[in-house]
C-alpha atoms as a PDB file:
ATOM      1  CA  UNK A   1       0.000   0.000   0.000  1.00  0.00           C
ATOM      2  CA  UNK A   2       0.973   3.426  -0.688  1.00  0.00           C
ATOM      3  CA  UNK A   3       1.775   6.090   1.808  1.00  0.00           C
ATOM      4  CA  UNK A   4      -1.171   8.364   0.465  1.00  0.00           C
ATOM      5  CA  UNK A   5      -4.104   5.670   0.437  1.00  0.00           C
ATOM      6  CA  UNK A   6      -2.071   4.261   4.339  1.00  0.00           C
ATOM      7  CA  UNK A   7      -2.820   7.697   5.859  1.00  0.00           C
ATOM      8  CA  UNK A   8      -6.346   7.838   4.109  1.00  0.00           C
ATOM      9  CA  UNK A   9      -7.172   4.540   5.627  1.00  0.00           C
ATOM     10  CA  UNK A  10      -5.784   5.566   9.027  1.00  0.00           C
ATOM     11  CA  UNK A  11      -7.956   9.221   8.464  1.00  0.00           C
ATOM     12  CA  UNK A  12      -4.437  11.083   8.240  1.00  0.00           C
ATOM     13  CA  UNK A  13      -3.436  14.164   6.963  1.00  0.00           C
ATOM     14  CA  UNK A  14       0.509  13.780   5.277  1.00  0.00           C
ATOM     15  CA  UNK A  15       1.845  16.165   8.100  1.00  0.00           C
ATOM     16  CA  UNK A  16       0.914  13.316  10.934  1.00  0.00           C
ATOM     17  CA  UNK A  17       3.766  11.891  12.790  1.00  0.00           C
ATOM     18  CA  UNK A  18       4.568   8.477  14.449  1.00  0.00           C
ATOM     19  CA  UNK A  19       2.781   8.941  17.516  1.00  0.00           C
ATOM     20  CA  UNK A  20      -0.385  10.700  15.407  1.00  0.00           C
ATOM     21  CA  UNK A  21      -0.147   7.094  13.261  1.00  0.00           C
ATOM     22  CA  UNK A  22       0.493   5.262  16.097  1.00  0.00           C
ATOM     23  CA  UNK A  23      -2.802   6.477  17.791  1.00  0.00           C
ATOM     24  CA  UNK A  24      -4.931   6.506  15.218  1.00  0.00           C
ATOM     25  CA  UNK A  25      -3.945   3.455  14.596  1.00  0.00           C
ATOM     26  CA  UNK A  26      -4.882   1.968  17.817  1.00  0.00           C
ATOM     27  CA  UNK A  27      -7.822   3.753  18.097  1.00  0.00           C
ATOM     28  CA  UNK A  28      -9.348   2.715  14.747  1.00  0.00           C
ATOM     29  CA  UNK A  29      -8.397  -0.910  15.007  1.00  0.00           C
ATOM     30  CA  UNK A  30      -9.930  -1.161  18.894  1.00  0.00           C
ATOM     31  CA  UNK A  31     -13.070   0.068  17.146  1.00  0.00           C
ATOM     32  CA  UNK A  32     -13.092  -2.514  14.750  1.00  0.00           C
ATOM     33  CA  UNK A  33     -12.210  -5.310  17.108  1.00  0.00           C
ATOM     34  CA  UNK A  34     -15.229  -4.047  19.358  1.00  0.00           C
ATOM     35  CA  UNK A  35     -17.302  -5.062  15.992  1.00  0.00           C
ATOM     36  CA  UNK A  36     -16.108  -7.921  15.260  1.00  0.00           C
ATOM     37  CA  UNK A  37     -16.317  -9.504  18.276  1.00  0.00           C
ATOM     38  CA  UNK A  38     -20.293  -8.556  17.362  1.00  0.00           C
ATOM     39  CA  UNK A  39     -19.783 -10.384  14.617  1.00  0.00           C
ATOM     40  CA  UNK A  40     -19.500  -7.895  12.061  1.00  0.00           C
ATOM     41  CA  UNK A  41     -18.332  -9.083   8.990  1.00  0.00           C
ATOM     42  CA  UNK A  42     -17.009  -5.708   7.229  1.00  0.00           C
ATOM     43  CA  UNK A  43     -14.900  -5.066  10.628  1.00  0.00           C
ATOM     44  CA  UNK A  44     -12.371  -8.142   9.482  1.00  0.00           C
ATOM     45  CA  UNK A  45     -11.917  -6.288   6.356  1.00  0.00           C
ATOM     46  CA  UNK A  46     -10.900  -3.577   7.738  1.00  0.00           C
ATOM     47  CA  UNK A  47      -8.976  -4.492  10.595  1.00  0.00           C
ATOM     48  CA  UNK A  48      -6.823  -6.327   7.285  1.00  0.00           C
ATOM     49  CA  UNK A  49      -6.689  -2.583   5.973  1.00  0.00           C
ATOM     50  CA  UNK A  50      -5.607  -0.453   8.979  1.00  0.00           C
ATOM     51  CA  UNK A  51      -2.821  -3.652   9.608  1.00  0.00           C
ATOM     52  CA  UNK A  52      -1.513  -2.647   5.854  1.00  0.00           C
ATOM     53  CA  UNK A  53      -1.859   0.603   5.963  1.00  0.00           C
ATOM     54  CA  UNK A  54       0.031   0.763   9.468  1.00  0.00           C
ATOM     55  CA  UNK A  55       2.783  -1.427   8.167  1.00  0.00           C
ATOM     56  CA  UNK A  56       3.025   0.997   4.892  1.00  0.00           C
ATOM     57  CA  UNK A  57       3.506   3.675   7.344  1.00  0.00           C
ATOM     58  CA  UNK A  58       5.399   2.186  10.555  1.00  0.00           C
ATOM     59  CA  UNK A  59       8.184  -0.252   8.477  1.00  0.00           C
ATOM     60  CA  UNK A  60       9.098  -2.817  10.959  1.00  0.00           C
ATOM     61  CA  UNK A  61       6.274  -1.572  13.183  1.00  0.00           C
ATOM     62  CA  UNK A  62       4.804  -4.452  14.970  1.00  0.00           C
ATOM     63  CA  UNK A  63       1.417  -5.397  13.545  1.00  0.00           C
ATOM     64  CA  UNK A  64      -0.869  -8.046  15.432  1.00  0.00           C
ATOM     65  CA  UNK A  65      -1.730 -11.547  13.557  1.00  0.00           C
ATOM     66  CA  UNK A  66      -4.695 -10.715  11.389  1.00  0.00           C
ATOM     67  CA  UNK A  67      -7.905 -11.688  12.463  1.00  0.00           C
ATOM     68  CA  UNK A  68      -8.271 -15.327  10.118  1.00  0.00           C
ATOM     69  CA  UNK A  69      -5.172 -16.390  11.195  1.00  0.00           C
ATOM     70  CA  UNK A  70      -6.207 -16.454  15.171  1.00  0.00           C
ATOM     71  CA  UNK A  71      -9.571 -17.667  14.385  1.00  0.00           C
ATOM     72  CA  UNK A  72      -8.167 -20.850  12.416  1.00  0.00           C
ATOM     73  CA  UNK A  73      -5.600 -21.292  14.997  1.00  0.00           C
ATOM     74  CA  UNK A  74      -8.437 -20.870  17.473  1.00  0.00           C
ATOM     75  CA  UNK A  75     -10.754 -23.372  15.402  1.00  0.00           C
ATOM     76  CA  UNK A  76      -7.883 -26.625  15.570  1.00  0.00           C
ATOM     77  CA  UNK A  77      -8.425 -27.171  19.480  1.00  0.00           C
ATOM     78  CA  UNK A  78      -7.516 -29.831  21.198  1.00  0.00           C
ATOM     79  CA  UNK A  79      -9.804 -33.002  20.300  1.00  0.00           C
ATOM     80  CA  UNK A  80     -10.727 -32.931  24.155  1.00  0.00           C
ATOM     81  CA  UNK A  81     -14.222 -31.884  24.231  1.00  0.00           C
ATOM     82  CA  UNK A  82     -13.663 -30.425  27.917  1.00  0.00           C
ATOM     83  CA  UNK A  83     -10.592 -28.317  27.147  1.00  0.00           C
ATOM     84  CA  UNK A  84     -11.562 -27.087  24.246  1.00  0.00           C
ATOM     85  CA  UNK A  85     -15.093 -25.937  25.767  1.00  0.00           C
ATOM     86  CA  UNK A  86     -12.770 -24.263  28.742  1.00  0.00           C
ATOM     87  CA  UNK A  87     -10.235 -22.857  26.549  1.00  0.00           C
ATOM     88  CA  UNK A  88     -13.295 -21.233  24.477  1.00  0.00           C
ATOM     89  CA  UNK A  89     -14.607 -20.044  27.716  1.00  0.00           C
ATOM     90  CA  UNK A  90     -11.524 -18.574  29.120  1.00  0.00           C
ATOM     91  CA  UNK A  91     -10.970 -16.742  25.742  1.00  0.00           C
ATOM     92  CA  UNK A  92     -14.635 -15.037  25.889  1.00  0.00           C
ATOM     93  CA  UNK A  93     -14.233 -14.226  29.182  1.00  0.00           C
ATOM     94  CA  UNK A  94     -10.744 -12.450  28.748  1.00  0.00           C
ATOM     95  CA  UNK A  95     -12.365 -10.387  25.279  1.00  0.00           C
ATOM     96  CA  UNK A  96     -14.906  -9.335  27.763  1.00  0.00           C
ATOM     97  CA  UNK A  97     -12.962  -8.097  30.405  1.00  0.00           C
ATOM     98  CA  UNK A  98     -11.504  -6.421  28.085  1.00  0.00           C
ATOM     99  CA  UNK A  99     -14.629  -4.667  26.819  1.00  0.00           C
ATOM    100  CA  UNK A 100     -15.157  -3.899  30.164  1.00  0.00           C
ATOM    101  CA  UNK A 101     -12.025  -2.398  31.434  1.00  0.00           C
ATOM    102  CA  UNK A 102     -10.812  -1.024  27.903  1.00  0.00           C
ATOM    103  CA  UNK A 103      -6.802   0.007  28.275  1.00  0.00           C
ATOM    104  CA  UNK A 104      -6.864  -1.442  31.820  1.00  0.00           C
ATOM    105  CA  UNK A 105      -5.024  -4.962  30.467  1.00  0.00           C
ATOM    106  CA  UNK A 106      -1.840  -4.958  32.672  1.00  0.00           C
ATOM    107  CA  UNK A 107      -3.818  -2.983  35.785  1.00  0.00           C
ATOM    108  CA  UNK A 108      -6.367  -6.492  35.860  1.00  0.00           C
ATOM    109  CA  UNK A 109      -3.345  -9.172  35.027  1.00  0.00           C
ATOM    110  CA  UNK A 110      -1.033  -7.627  37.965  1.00  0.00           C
ATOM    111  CA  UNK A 111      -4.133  -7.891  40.191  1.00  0.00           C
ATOM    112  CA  UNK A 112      -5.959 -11.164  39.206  1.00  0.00           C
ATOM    113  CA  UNK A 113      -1.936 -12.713  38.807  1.00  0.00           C
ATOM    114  CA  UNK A 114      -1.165 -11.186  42.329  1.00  0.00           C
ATOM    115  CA  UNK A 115      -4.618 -12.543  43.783  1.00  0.00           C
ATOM    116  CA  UNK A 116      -3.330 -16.378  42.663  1.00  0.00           C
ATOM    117  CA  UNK A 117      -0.089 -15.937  44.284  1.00  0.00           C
ATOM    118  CA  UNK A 118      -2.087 -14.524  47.528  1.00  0.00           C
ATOM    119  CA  UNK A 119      -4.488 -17.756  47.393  1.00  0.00           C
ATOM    120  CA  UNK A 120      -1.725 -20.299  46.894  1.00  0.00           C
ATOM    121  CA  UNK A 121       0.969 -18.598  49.571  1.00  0.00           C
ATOM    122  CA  UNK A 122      -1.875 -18.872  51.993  1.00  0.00           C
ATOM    123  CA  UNK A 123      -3.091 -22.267  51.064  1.00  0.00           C
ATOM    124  CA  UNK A 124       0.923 -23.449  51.750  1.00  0.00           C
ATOM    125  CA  UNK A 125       0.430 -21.002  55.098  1.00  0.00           C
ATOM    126  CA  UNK A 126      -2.268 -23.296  56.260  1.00  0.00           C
ATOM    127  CA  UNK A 127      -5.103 -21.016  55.677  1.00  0.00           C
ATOM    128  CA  UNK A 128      -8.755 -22.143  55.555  1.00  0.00           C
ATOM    129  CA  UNK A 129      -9.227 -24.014  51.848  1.00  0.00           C
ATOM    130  CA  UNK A 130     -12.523 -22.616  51.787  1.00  0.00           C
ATOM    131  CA  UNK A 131     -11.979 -19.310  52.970  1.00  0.00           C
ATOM    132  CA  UNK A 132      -9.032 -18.783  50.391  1.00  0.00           C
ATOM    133  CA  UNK A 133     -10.995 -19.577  47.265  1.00  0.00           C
ATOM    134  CA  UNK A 134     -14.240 -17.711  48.943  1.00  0.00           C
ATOM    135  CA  UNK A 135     -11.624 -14.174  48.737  1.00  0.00           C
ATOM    136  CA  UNK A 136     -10.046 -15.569  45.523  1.00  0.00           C
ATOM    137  CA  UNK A 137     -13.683 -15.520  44.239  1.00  0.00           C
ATOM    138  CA  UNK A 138     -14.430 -12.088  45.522  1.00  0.00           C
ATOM    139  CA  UNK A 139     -11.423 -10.841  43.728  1.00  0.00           C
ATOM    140  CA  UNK A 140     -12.736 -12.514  40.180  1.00  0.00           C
ATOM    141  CA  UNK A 141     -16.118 -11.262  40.618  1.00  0.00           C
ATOM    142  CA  UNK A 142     -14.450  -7.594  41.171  1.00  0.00           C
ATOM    143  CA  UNK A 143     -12.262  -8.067  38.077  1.00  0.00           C
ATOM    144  CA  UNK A 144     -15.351  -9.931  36.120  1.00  0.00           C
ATOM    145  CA  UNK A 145     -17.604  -7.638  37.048  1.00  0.00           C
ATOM    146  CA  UNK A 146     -20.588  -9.116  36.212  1.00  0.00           C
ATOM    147  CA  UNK A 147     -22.809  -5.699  36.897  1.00  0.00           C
ATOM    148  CA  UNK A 148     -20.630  -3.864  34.939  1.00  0.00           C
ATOM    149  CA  UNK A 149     -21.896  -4.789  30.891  1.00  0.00           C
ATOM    150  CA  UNK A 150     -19.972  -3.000  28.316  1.00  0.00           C
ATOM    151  CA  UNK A 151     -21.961  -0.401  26.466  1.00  0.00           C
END
């Protein structure tokens, strides 16, 4: 892709610089994401687009795997009806969390990761089994947020 039709997908003028590309980059692609995980079919398309037009604009820039290339390697699975069922489950759970808490990824891994380490020191400690998973579970639900739907 040219530089002219790359800044005209990313809605550029020619005097934008990295970070301007950078952002509207993000910005544009997080929108698109937000529809295809509604499964809009013209958002694959142009996440495709904004992932050429970036690289056109950013060379060497990292670019993340286009969208048919994690949903094939998403589709192979396991051939264990259970795991594959959990991985699934785990993955739509993590997409919406991150609906819910949009540019909050490392804030909720630092706290849900510290939360396991809390559950498992105090398990070794000799804490209560069942009071350990009942504040591990508080700690999910906060994260989760179940009340909390994305708009």
């Amino acid at each position: 892709m040219e530089q002219p039709q790359a800044l005209k997908t990313l809605r550029l003028d020619a005097t934008a610089d990295g970070r301007t590309v950078e952002s509207a980059y993000w910005n544009l692609v997080h929108r698109a994401q937000e529809r295809a995980a509604n499964q809009d079919p013209a958002a694959e398309a142009e996440i495709e687009a904004l992932n050429e037009a970036y690289g056109a604009l950013v060379p060497g820039g990292r670019v993340a795997t286009p969208l048919k290339q994690r949903v094939a390697a998403q589709e192979q699975g396991t051939g264990i009806p259970i795991l594959d069922w959990f991985a699934d489950w785990v993955s739509a759970e993590a997409l919406r969390t991150r609906l819910r808490w949009p540019h909050r990824n490392p804030e909720i891994a630092l706290i849900g990761g510290g939360a396991l380490v809390l559950m498992l020191l105090a398990v070794g400690a000799g804490a209560s089994l069942a009071a350990t998973f009942l504040a591990a579970g508080i700690v999910c639900a906060a994260i989760w947020a179940p009340w909390r739907r994305p708009e």
